[in-house]
N, C-alpha and C. Protein backbone atom coordinates (compact mmCIF):
# COMPACT_ATOMS: atom_id res chain seq x y z
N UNK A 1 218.64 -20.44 -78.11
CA UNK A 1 218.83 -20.43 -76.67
C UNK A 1 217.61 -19.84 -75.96
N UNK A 2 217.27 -19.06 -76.43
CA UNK A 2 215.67 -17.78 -76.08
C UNK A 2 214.46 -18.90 -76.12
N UNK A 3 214.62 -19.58 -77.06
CA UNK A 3 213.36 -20.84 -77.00
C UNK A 3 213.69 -21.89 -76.06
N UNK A 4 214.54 -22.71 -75.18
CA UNK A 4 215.30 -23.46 -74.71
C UNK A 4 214.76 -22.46 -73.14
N UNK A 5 215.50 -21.71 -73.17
CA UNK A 5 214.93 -21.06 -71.69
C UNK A 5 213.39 -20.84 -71.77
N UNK A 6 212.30 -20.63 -72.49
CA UNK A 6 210.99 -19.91 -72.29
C UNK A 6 210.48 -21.37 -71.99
N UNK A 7 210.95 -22.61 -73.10
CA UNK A 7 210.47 -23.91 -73.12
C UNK A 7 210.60 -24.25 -71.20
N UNK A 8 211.54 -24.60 -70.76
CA UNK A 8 212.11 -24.70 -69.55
C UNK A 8 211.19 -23.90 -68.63
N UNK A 9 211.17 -22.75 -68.38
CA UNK A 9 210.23 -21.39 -67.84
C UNK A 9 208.70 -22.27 -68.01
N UNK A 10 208.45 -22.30 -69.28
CA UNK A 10 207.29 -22.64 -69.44
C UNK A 10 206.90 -24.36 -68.53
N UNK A 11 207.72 -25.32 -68.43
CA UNK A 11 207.45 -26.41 -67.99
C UNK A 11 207.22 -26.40 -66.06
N UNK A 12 208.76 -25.58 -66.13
CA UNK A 12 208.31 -25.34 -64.26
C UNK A 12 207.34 -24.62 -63.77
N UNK A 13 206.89 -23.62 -64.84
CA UNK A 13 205.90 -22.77 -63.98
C UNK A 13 204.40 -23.91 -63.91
N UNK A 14 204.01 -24.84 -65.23
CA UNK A 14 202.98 -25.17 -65.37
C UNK A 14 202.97 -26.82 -64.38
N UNK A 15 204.66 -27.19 -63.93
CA UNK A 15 204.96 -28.50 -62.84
C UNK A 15 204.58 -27.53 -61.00
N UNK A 16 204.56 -26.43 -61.10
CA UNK A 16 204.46 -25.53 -59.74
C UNK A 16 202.90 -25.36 -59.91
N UNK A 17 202.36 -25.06 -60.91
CA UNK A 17 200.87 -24.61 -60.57
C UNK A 17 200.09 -26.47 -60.25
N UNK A 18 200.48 -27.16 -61.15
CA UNK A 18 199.63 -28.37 -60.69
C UNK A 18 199.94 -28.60 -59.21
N UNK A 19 201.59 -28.59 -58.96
CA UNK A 19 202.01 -29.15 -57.40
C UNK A 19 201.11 -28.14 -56.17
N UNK A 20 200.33 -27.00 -56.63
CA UNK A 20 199.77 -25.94 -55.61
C UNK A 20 198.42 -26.56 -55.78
N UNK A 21 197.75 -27.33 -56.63
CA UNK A 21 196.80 -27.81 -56.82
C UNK A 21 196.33 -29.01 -56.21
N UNK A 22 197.52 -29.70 -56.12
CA UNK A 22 197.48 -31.54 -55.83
C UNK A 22 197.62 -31.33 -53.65
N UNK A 23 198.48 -30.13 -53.63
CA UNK A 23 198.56 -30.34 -52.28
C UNK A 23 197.44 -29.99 -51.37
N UNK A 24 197.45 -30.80 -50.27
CA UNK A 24 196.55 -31.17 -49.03
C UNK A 24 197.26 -30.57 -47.83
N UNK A 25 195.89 -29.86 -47.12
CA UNK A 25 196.14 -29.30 -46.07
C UNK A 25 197.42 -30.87 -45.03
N UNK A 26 197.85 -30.68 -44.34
CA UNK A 26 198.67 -31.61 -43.17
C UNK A 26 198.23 -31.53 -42.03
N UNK A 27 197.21 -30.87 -41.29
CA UNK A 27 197.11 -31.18 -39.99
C UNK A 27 195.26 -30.43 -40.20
N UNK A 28 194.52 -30.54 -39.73
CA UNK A 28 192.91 -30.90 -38.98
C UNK A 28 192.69 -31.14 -37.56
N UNK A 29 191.44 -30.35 -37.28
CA UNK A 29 190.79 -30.34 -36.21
C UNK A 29 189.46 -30.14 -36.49
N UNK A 30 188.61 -31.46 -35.64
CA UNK A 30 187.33 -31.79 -36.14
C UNK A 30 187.05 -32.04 -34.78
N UNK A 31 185.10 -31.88 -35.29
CA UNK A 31 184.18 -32.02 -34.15
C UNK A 31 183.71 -33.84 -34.16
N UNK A 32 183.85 -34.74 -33.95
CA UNK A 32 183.32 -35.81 -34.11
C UNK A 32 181.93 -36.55 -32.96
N UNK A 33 180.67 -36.79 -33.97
CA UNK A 33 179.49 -37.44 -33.06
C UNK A 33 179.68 -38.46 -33.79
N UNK A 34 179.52 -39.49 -32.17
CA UNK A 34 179.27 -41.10 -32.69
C UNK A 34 181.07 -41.16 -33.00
N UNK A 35 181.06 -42.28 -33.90
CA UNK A 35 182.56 -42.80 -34.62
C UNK A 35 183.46 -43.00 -33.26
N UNK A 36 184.96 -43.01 -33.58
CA UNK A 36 185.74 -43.25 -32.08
C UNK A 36 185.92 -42.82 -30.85
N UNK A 37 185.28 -41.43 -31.03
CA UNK A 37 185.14 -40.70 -28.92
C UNK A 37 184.27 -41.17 -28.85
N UNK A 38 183.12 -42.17 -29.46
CA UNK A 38 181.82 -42.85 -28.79
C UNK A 38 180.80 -42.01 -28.88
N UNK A 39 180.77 -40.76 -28.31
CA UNK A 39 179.37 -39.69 -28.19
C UNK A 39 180.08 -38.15 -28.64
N UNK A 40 180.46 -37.36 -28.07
CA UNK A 40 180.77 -36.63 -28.88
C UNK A 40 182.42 -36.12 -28.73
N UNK A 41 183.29 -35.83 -29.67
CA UNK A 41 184.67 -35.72 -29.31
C UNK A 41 185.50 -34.49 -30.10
N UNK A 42 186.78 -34.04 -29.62
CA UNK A 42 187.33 -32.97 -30.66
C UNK A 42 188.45 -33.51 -31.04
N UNK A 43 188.98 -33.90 -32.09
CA UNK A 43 189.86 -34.74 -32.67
C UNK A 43 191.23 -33.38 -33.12
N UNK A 44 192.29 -34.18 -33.11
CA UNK A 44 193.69 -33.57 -34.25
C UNK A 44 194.16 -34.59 -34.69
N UNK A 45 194.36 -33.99 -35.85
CA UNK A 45 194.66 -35.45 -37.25
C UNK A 45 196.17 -35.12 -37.93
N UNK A 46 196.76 -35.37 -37.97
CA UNK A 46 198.27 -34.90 -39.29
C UNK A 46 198.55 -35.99 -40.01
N UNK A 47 198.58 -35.76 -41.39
CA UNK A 47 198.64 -36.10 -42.46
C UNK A 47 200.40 -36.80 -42.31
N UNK A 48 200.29 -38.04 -42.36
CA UNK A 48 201.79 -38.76 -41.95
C UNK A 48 202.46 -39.30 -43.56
N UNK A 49 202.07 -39.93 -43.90
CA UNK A 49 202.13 -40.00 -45.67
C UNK A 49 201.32 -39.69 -46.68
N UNK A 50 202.23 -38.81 -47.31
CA UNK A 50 201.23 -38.13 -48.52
C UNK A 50 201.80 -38.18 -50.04
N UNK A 51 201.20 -38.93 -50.86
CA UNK A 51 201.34 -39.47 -52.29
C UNK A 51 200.43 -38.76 -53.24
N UNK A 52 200.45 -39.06 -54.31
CA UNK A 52 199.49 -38.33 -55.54
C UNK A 52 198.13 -38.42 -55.38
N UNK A 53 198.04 -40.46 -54.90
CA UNK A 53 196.57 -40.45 -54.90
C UNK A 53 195.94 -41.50 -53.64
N UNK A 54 197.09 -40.99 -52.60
CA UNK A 54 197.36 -41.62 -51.29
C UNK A 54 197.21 -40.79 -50.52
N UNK A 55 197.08 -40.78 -49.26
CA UNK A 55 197.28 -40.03 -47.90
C UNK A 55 197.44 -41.27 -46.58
N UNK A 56 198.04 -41.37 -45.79
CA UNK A 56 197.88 -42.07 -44.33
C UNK A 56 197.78 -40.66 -43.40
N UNK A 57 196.25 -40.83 -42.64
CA UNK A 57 196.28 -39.88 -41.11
C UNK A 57 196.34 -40.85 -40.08
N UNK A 58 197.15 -40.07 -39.22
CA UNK A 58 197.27 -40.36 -37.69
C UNK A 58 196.20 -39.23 -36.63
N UNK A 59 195.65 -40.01 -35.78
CA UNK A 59 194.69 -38.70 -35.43
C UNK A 59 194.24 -39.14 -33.55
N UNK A 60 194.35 -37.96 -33.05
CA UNK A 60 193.90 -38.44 -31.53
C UNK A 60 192.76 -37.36 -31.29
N UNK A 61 192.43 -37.69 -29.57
CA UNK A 61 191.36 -36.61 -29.40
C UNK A 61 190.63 -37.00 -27.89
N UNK A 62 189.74 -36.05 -27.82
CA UNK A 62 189.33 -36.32 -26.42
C UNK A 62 187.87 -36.18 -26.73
N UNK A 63 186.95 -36.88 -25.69
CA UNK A 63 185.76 -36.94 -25.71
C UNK A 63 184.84 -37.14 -25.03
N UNK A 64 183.74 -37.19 -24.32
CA UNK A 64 182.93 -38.05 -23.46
C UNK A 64 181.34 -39.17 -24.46
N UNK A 65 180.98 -39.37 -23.50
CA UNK A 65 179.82 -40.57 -24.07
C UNK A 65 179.02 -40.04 -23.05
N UNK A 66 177.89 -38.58 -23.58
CA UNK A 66 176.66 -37.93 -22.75
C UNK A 66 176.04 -39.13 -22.31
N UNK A 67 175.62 -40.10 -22.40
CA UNK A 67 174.19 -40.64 -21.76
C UNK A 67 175.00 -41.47 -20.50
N UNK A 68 176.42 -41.61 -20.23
CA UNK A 68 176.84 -42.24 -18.95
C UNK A 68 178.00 -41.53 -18.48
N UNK A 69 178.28 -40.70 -19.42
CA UNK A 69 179.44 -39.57 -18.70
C UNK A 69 181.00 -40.18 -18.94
N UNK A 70 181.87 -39.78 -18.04
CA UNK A 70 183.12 -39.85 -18.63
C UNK A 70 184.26 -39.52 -19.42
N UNK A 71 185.37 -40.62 -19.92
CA UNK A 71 185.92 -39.55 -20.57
C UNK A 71 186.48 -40.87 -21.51
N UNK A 72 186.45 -40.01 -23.17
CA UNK A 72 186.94 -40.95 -24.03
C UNK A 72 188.59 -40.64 -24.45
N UNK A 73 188.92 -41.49 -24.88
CA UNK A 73 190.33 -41.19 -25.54
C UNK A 73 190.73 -42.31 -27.26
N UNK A 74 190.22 -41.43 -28.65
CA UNK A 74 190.20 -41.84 -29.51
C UNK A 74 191.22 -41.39 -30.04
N UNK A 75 192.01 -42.70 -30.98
CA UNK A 75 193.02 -42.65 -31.55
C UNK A 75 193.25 -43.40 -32.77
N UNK A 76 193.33 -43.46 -34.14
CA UNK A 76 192.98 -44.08 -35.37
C UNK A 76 194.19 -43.66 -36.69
N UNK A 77 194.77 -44.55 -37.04
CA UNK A 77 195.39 -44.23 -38.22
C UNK A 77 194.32 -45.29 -39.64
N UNK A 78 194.48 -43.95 -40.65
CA UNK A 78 193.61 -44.38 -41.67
C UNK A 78 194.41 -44.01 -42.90
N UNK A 79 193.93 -44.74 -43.97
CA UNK A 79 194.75 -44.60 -45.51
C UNK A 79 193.66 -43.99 -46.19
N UNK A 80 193.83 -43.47 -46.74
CA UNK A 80 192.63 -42.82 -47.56
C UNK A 80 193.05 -42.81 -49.33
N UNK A 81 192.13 -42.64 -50.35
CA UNK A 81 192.34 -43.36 -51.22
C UNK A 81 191.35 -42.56 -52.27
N UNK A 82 192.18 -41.54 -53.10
CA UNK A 82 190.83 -41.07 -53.78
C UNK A 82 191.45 -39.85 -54.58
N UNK A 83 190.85 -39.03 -55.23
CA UNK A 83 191.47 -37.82 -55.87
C UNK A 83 190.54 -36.35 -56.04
N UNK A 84 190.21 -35.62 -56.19
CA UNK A 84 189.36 -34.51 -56.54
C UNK A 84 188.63 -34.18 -54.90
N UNK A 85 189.38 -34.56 -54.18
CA UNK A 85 188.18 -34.07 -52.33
C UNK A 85 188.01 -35.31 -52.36
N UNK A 86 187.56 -36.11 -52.81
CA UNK A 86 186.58 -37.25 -52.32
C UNK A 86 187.66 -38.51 -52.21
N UNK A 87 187.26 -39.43 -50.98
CA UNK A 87 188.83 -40.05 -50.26
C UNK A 87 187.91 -41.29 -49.97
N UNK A 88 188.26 -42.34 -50.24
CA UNK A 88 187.99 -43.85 -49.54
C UNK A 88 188.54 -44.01 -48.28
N UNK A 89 187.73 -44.46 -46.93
CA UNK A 89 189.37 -44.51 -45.93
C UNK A 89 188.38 -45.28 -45.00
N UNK A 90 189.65 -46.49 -45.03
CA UNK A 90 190.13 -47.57 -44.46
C UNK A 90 191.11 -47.40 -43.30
N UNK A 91 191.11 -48.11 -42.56
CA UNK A 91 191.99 -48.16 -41.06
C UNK A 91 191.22 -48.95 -39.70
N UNK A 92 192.29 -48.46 -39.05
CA UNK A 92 192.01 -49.32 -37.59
C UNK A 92 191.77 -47.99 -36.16
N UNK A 93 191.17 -48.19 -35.43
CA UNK A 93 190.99 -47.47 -34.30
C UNK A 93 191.16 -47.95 -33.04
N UNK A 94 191.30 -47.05 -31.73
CA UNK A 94 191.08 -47.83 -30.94
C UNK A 94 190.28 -46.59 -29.67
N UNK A 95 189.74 -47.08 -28.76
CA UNK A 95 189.54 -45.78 -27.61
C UNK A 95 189.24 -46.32 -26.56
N UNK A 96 190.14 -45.63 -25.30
CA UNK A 96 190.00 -45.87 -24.04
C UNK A 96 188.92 -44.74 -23.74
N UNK A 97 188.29 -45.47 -22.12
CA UNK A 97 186.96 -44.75 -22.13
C UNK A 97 187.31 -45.27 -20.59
N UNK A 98 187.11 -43.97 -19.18
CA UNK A 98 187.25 -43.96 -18.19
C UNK A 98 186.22 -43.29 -17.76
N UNK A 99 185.35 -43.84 -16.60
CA UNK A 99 184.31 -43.09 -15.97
C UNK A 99 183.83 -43.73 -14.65
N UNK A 100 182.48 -43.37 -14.46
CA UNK A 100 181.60 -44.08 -13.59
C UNK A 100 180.68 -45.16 -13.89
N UNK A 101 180.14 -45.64 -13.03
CA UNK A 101 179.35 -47.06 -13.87
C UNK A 101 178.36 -46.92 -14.13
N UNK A 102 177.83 -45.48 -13.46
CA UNK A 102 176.67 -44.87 -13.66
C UNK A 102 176.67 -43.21 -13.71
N UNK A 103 175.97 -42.38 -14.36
CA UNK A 103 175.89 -41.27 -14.13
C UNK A 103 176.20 -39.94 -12.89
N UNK A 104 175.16 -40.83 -11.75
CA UNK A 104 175.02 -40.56 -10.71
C UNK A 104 176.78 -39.78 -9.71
N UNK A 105 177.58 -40.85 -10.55
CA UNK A 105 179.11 -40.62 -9.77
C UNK A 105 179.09 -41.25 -8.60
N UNK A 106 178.49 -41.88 -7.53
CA UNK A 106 178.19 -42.51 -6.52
C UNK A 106 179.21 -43.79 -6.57
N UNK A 107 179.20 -44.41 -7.59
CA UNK A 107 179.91 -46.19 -8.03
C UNK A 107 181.38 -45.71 -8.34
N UNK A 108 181.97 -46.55 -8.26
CA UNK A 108 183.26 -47.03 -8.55
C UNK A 108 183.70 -46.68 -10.14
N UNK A 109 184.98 -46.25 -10.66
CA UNK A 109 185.20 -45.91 -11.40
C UNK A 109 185.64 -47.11 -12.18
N UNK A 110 185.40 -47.06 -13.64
CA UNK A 110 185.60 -48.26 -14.88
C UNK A 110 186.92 -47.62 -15.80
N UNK A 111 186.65 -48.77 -16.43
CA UNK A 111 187.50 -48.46 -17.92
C UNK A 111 187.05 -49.58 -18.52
N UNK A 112 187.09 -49.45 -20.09
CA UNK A 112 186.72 -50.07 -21.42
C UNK A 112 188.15 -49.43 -22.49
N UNK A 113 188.17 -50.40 -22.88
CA UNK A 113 188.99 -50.21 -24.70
C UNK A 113 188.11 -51.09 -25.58
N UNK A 114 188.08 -50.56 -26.51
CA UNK A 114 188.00 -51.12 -27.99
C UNK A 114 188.53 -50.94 -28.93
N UNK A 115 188.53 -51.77 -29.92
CA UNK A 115 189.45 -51.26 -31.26
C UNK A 115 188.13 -51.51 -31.91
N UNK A 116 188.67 -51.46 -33.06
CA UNK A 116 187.63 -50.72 -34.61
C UNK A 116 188.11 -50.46 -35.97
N UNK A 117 187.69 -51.78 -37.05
CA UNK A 117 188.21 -51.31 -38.19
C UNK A 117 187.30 -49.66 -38.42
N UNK A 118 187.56 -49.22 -39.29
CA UNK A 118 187.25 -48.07 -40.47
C UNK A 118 186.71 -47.97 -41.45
N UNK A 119 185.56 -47.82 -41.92
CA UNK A 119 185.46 -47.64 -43.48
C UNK A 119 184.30 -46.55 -43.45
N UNK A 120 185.14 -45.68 -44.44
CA UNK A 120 184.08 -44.77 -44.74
C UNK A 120 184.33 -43.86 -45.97
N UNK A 121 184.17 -42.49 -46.13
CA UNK A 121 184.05 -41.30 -47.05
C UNK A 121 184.67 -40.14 -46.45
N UNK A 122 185.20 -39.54 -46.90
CA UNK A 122 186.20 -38.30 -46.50
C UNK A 122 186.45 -37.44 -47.94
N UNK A 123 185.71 -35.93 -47.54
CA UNK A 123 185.77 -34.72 -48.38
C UNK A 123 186.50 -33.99 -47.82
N UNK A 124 187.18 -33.32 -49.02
CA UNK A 124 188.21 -31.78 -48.99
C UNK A 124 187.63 -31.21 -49.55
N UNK A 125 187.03 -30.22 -48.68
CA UNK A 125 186.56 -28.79 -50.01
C UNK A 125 187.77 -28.09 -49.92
N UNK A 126 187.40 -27.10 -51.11
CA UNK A 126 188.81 -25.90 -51.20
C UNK A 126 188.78 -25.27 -50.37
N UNK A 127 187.85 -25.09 -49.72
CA UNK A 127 188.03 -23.93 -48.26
C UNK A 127 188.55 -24.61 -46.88
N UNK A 128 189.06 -25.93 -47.31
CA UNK A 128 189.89 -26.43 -46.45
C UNK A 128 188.50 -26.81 -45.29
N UNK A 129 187.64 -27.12 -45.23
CA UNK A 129 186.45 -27.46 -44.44
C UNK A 129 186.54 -29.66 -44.92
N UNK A 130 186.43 -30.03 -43.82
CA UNK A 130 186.35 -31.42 -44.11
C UNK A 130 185.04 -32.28 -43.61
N UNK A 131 184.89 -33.19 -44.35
CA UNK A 131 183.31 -34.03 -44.15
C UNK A 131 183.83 -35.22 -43.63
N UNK A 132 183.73 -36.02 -42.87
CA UNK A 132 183.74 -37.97 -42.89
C UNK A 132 182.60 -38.34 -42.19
N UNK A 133 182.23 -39.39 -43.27
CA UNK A 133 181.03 -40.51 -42.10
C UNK A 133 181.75 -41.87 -42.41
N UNK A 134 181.77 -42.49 -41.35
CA UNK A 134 182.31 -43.80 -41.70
C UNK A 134 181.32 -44.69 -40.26
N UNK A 135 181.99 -45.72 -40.99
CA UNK A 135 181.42 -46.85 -40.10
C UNK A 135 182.42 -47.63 -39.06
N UNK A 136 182.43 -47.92 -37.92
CA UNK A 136 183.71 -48.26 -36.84
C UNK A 136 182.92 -48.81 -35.79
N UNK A 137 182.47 -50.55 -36.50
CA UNK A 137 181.96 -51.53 -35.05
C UNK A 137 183.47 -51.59 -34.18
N UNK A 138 182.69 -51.54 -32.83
CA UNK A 138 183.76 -51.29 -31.95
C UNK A 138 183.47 -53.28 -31.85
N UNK A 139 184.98 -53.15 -31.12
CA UNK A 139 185.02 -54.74 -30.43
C UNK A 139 185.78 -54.72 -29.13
N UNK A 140 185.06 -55.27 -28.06
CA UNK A 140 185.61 -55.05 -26.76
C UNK A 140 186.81 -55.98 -26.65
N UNK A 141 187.46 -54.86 -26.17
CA UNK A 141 188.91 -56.12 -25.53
C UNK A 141 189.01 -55.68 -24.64
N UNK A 142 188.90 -54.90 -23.71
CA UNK A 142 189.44 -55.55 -22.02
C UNK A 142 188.56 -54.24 -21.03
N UNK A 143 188.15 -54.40 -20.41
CA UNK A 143 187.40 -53.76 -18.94
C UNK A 143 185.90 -53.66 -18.98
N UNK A 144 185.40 -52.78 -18.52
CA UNK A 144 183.94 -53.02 -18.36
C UNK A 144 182.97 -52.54 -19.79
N UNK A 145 181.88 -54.08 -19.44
CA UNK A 145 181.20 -53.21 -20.88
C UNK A 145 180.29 -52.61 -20.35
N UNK A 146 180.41 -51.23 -21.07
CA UNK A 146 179.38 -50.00 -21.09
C UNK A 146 178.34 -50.41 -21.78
N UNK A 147 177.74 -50.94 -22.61
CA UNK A 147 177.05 -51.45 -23.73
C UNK A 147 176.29 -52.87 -23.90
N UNK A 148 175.66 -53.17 -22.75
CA UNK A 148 174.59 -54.34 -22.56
C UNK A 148 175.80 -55.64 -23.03
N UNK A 149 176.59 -55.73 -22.34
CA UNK A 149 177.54 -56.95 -22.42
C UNK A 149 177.88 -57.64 -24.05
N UNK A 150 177.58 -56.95 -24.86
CA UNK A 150 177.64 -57.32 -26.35
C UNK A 150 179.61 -57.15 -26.43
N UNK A 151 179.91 -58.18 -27.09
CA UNK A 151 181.43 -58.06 -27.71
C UNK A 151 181.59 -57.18 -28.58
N UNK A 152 180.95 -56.81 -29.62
CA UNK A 152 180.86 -56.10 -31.07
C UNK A 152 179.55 -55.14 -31.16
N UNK A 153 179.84 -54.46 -30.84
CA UNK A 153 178.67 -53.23 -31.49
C UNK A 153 179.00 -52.35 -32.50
N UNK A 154 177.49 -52.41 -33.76
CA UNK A 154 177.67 -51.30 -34.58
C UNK A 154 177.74 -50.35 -34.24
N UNK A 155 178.34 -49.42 -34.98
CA UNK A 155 178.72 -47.86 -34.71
C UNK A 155 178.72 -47.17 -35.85
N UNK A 156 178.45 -45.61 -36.04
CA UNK A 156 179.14 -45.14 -36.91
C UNK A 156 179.12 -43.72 -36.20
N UNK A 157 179.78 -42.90 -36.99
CA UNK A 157 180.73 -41.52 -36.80
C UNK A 157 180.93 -40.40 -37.71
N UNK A 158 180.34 -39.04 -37.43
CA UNK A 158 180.35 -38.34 -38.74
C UNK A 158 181.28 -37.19 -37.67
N UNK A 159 182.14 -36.53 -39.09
CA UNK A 159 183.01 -35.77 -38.41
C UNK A 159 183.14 -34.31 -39.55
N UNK A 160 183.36 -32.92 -38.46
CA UNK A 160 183.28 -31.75 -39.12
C UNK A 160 184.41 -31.26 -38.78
N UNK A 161 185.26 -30.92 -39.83
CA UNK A 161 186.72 -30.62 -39.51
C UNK A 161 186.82 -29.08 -40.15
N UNK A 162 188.17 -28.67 -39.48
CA UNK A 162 188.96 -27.49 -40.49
C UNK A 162 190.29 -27.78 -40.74
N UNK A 163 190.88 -28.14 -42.20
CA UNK A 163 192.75 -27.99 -42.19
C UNK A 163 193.26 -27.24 -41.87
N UNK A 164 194.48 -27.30 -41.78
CA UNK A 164 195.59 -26.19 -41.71
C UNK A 164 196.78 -26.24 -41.95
């Protein structure tokens, strides 16, 4: 019976230390240049499904675009795909963007949306500090283009986070 319980003892304690190992912070707040606030933005992310060697984030945030001013509004769910910190991640974006037509503030006020697949790289260090650069051509769907009348512009986006 004494071997039967230590056996038992012995299996949960060593199923609890991996499960303290495998788990991921659930919620982030990052600095993002470039990627979906456009120029520079402060994002919150929470971890919506979480698997062994899966994650889906949901993530919003606020931002402006320095060289014409304004105000962004980025919003992106992504799957991420990977094990040891290092994450594949795929998804879709989108961001409304409200301002002036020019710096100045003088003109009439705009709006732009775009959406944006995802692809990029996403680190977990243990100190709960997070890395992403990804890539997110925007594609215009509806109001003014900010961006020399192009439908599709490349983009990309590197982002400095903390979990929690």
């Amino acid at each position: 019976m004494k071997r039967v319980l230590f056996i038992l003892l012995l299996f949960s304690s060593i199923t609890f230390v991996q499960a303290q190992e495998k788990e991921l912070v659930k919620n982030s707040i990052d600095i993002t240049v470039g990627g979906m606030g456009l120029g520079l933005s402060v994002n919150y992310s929470r971890m919506i499904a979480v698997k062994e060697k899966y994650f889906v984030i949901a993530s919003a945030g606020i931002g402006t675009l320095p060289s014409i001013g304004g105000s962004s509004f980025p919003h992106q769910v992504t799957f991420n795909l990977g094990s040891n910190g290092n994450y594949m991640e795929v998804g879709l974006g989108g961001n409304y963007w409200s301002g002036k037509t020019n710096a100045s503030g003088y003109t009439e006020t705009t709006s732009s949306y775009n959406l944006s697949p995802i692809i990029g790289w996403r680190k977990h260090f243990k100190n709960n500090f997070i890395v992403r650069i990804y890539a997110n051509p925007l594609f215009h769907v509806s109001g003014a283009y900010f961006y020399e009348n192009n439908a599709v512009v490349p983009y990309l986006g590197m982002s400095l986070g903390y979990g929690f």
